[in-house]
C-alpha atoms as a PDB file:
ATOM      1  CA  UNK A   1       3.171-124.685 -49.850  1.00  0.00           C
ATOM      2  CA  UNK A   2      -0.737-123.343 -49.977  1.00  0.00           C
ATOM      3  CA  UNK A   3      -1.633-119.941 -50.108  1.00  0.00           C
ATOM      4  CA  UNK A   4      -2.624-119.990 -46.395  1.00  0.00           C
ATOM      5  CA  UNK A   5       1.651-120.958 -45.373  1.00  0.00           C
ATOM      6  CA  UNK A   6       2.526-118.551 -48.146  1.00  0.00           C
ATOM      7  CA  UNK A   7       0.522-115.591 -46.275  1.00  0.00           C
ATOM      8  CA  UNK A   8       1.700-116.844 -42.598  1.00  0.00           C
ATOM      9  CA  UNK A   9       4.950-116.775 -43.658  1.00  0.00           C
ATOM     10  CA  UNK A  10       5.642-113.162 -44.363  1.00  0.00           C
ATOM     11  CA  UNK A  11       4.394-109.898 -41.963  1.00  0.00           C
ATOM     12  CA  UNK A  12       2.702-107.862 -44.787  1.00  0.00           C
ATOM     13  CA  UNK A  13       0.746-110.274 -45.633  1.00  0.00           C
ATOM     14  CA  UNK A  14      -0.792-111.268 -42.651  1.00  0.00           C
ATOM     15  CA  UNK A  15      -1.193-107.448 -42.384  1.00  0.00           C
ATOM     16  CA  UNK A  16      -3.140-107.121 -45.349  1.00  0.00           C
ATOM     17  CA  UNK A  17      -5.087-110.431 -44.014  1.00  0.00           C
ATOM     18  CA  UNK A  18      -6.120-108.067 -40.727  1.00  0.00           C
ATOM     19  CA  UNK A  19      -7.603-105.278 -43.341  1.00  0.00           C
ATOM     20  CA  UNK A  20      -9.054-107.642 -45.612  1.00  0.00           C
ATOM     21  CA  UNK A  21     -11.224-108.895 -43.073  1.00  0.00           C
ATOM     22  CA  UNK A  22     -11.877-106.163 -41.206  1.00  0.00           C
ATOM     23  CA  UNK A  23     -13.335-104.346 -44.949  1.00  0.00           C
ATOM     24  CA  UNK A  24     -15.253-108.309 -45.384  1.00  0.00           C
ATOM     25  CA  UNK A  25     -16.254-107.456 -41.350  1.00  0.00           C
ATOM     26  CA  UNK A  26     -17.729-103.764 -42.418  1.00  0.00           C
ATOM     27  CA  UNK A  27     -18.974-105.439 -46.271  1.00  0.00           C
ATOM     28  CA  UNK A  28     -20.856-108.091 -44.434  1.00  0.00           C
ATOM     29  CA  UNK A  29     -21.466-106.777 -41.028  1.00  0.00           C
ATOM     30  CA  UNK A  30     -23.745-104.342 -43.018  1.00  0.00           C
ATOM     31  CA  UNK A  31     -26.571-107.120 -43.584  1.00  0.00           C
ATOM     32  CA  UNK A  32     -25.784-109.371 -40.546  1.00  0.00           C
ATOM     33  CA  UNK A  33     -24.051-108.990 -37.757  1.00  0.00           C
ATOM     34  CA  UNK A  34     -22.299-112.703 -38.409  1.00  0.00           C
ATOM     35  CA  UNK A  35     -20.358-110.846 -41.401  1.00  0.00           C
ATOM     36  CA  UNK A  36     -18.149-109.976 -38.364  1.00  0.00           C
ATOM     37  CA  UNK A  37     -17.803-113.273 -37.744  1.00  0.00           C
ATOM     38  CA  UNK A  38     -16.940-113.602 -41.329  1.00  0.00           C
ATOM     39  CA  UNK A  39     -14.637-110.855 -41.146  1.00  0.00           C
ATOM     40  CA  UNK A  40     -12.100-112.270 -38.195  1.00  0.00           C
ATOM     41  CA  UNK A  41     -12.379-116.085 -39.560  1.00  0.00           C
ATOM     42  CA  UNK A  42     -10.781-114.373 -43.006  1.00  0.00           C
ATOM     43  CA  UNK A  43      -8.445-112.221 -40.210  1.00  0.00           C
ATOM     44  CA  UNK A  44      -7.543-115.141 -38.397  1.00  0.00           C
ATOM     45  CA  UNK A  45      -6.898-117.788 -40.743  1.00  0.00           C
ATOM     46  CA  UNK A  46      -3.421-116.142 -41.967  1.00  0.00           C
ATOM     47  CA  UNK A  47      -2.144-116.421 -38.379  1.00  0.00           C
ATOM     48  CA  UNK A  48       0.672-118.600 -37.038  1.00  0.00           C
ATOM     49  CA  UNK A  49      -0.877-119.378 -33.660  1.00  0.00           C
ATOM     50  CA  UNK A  50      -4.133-119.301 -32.497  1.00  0.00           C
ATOM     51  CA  UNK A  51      -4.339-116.342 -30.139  1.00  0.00           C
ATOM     52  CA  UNK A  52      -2.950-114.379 -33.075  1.00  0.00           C
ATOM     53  CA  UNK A  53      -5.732-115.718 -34.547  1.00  0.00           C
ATOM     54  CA  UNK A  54      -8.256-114.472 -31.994  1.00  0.00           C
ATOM     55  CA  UNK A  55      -6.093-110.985 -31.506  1.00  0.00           C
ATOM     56  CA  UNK A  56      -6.560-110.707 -35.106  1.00  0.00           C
ATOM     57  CA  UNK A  57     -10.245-111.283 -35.380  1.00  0.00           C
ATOM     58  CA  UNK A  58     -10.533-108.806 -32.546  1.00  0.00           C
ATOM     59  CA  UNK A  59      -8.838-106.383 -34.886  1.00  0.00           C
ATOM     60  CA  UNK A  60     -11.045-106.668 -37.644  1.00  0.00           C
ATOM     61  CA  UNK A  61     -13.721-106.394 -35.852  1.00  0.00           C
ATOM     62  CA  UNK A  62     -12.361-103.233 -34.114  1.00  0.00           C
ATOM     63  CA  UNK A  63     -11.438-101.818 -37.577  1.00  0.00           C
ATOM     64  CA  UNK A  64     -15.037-102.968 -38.202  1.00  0.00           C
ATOM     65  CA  UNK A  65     -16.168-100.673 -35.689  1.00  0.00           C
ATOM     66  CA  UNK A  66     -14.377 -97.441 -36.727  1.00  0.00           C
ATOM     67  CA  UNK A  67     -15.744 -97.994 -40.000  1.00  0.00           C
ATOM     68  CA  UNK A  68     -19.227 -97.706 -38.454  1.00  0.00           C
ATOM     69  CA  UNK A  69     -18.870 -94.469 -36.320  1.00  0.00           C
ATOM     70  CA  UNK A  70     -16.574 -92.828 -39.638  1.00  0.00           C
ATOM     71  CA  UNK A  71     -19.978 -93.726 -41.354  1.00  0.00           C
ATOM     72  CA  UNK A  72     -22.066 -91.799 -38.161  1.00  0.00           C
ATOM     73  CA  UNK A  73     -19.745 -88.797 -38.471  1.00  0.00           C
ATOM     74  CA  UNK A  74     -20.182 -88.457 -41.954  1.00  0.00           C
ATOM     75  CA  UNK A  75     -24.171 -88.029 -41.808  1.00  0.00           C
ATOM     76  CA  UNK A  76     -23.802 -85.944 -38.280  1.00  0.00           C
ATOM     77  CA  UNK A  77     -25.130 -88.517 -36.050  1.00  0.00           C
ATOM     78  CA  UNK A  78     -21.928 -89.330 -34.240  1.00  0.00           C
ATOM     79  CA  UNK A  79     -22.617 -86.771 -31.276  1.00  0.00           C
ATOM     80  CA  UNK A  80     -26.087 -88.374 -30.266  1.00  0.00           C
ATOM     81  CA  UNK A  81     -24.844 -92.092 -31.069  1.00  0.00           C
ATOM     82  CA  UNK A  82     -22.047 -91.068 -28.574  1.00  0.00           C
ATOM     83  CA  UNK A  83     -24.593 -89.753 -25.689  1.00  0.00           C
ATOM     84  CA  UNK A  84     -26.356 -93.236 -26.165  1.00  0.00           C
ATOM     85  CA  UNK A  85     -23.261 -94.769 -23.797  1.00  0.00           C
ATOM     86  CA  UNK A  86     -25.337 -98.216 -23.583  1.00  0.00           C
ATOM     87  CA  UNK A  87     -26.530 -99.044 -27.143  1.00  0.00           C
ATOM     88  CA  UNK A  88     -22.698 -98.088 -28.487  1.00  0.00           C
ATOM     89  CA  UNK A  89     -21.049-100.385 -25.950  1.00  0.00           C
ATOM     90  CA  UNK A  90     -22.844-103.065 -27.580  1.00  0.00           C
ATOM     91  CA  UNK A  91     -22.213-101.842 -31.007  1.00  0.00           C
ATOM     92  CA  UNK A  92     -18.558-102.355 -29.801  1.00  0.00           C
ATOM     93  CA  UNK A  93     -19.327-105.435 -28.412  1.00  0.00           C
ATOM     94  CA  UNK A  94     -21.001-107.204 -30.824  1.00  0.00           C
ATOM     95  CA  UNK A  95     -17.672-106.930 -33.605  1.00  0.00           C
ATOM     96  CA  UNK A  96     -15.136-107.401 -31.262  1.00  0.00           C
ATOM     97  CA  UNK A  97     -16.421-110.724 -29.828  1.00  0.00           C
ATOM     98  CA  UNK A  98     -17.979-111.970 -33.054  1.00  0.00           C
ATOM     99  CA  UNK A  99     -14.508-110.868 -34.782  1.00  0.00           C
ATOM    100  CA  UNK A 100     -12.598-112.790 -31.808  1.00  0.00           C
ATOM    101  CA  UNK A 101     -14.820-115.760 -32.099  1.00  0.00           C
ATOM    102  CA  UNK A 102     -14.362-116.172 -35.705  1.00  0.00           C
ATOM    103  CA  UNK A 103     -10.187-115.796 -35.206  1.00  0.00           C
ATOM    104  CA  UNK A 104     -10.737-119.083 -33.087  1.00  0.00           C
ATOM    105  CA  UNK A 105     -11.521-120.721 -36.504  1.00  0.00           C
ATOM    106  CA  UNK A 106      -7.619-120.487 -36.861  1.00  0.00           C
ATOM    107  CA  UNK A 107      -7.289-123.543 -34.230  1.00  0.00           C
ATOM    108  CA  UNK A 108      -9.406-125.577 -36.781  1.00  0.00           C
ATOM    109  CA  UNK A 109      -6.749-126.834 -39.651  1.00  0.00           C
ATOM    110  CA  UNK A 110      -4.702-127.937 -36.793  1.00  0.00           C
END
Protein backbone atom coordinates (compact mmCIF):
# COMPACT_ATOMS: atom_id res chain seq x y z
CA UNK A 1 0.00 0.00 0.00
CA UNK A 2 1.30 3.88 -0.60
CA UNK A 3 0.81 6.49 1.71
CA UNK A 4 -2.01 7.96 -0.44
CA UNK A 5 -4.35 4.16 0.20
CA UNK A 6 -2.96 4.28 3.72
CA UNK A 7 -4.63 7.91 4.30
CA UNK A 8 -7.95 6.95 2.17
CA UNK A 9 -8.35 4.17 4.12
CA UNK A 10 -9.04 5.51 7.55
CA UNK A 11 -11.55 8.80 8.45
CA UNK A 12 -8.99 10.77 10.58
CA UNK A 13 -6.79 10.84 8.24
CA UNK A 14 -8.48 12.08 5.44
CA UNK A 15 -9.64 14.60 8.12
CA UNK A 16 -6.37 15.79 8.87
CA UNK A 17 -5.81 15.76 4.84
CA UNK A 18 -8.93 18.53 4.74
CA UNK A 19 -6.85 20.80 7.45
CA UNK A 20 -3.62 20.22 6.01
CA UNK A 21 -4.60 21.74 2.94
CA UNK A 22 -6.74 24.15 3.93
CA UNK A 23 -3.41 25.64 6.41
CA UNK A 24 -1.14 24.88 2.69
CA UNK A 25 -4.49 26.93 1.08
CA UNK A 26 -4.02 29.99 3.80
CA UNK A 27 0.31 29.32 3.70
CA UNK A 28 0.22 29.70 -0.01
CA UNK A 29 -2.87 31.57 -0.80
CA UNK A 30 -0.92 34.40 1.00
CA UNK A 31 1.50 35.01 -2.13
CA UNK A 32 -0.83 33.68 -4.92
CA UNK A 33 -4.06 33.03 -5.13
CA UNK A 34 -3.14 29.41 -6.96
CA UNK A 35 -1.84 28.32 -3.31
CA UNK A 36 -5.62 27.60 -3.06
CA UNK A 37 -5.36 25.59 -5.75
CA UNK A 38 -2.49 24.03 -4.00
CA UNK A 39 -4.36 23.75 -0.95
CA UNK A 40 -7.54 21.47 -2.28
CA UNK A 41 -5.16 19.30 -4.75
CA UNK A 42 -3.29 18.32 -1.16
CA UNK A 43 -7.27 18.17 0.26
CA UNK A 44 -8.38 16.15 -2.44
CA UNK A 45 -5.85 13.70 -3.15
CA UNK A 46 -6.64 11.59 0.20
CA UNK A 47 -10.20 11.08 -1.09
CA UNK A 48 -11.88 7.85 -2.17
CA UNK A 49 -13.98 9.29 -4.98
CA UNK A 50 -13.71 12.18 -6.87
CA UNK A 51 -16.52 14.45 -5.73
CA UNK A 52 -15.08 13.88 -2.26
CA UNK A 53 -12.30 15.09 -3.85
CA UNK A 54 -13.86 18.31 -5.14
CA UNK A 55 -16.14 18.61 -1.70
CA UNK A 56 -12.90 18.47 -0.06
CA UNK A 57 -11.02 21.06 -1.98
CA UNK A 58 -14.07 23.22 -1.47
CA UNK A 59 -13.40 22.77 2.21
CA UNK A 60 -10.03 23.87 2.28
CA UNK A 61 -10.60 26.52 0.52
CA UNK A 62 -13.55 27.52 2.78
CA UNK A 63 -11.31 26.92 5.85
CA UNK A 64 -9.00 29.06 3.68
CA UNK A 65 -11.38 31.73 3.83
CA UNK A 66 -12.11 31.91 7.59
CA UNK A 67 -8.56 32.08 8.05
CA UNK A 68 -8.59 35.34 6.06
CA UNK A 69 -11.51 37.27 7.76
CA UNK A 70 -10.00 35.72 11.54
CA UNK A 71 -6.89 37.63 10.14
CA UNK A 72 -9.38 41.00 9.28
CA UNK A 73 -10.89 40.76 12.77
CA UNK A 74 -7.78 40.64 14.42
CA UNK A 75 -6.43 44.12 12.95
CA UNK A 76 -10.24 45.66 13.13
CA UNK A 77 -10.92 45.71 9.54
CA UNK A 78 -13.55 43.01 9.48
CA UNK A 79 -16.58 45.56 9.83
CA UNK A 80 -15.61 47.65 6.61
CA UNK A 81 -14.36 44.41 4.63
CA UNK A 82 -17.94 43.20 5.51
CA UNK A 83 -19.81 46.54 4.11
CA UNK A 84 -17.70 45.91 0.85
CA UNK A 85 -20.57 43.00 -0.07
CA UNK A 86 -18.94 42.78 -3.75
CA UNK A 87 -15.13 42.61 -3.29
CA UNK A 88 -15.77 39.80 -0.27
CA UNK A 89 -17.99 37.66 -2.49
CA UNK A 90 -15.09 37.30 -4.62
CA UNK A 91 -12.70 36.83 -1.84
CA UNK A 92 -15.07 33.82 -1.19
CA UNK A 93 -15.10 32.98 -4.55
CA UNK A 94 -11.83 32.88 -5.56
CA UNK A 95 -10.82 29.82 -2.64
CA UNK A 96 -13.74 27.96 -2.96
CA UNK A 97 -13.53 27.40 -6.76
CA UNK A 98 -9.75 27.35 -6.94
CA UNK A 99 -9.95 24.84 -3.79
CA UNK A 100 -12.76 22.79 -5.80
CA UNK A 101 -10.77 22.86 -8.95
CA UNK A 102 -7.70 21.58 -7.43
CA UNK A 103 -9.91 18.52 -5.55
CA UNK A 104 -10.61 17.51 -9.30
CA UNK A 105 -6.85 16.58 -9.37
CA UNK A 106 -8.17 13.50 -7.33
CA UNK A 107 -9.73 12.02 -10.75
CA UNK A 108 -6.08 12.10 -12.10
CA UNK A 109 -4.29 8.71 -10.62
CA UNK A 110 -7.29 6.98 -11.88
Amino acid sequence: MTLRDDVRARRETRWAAVIGGGFLGVVFGLGHPLGFFLGGAAAGLGQPSVFRGVVAGALAGLLAWVAFLAGLASTGALEPALAATAPLAVSLAAPLVLGAFGGLLRGVDR
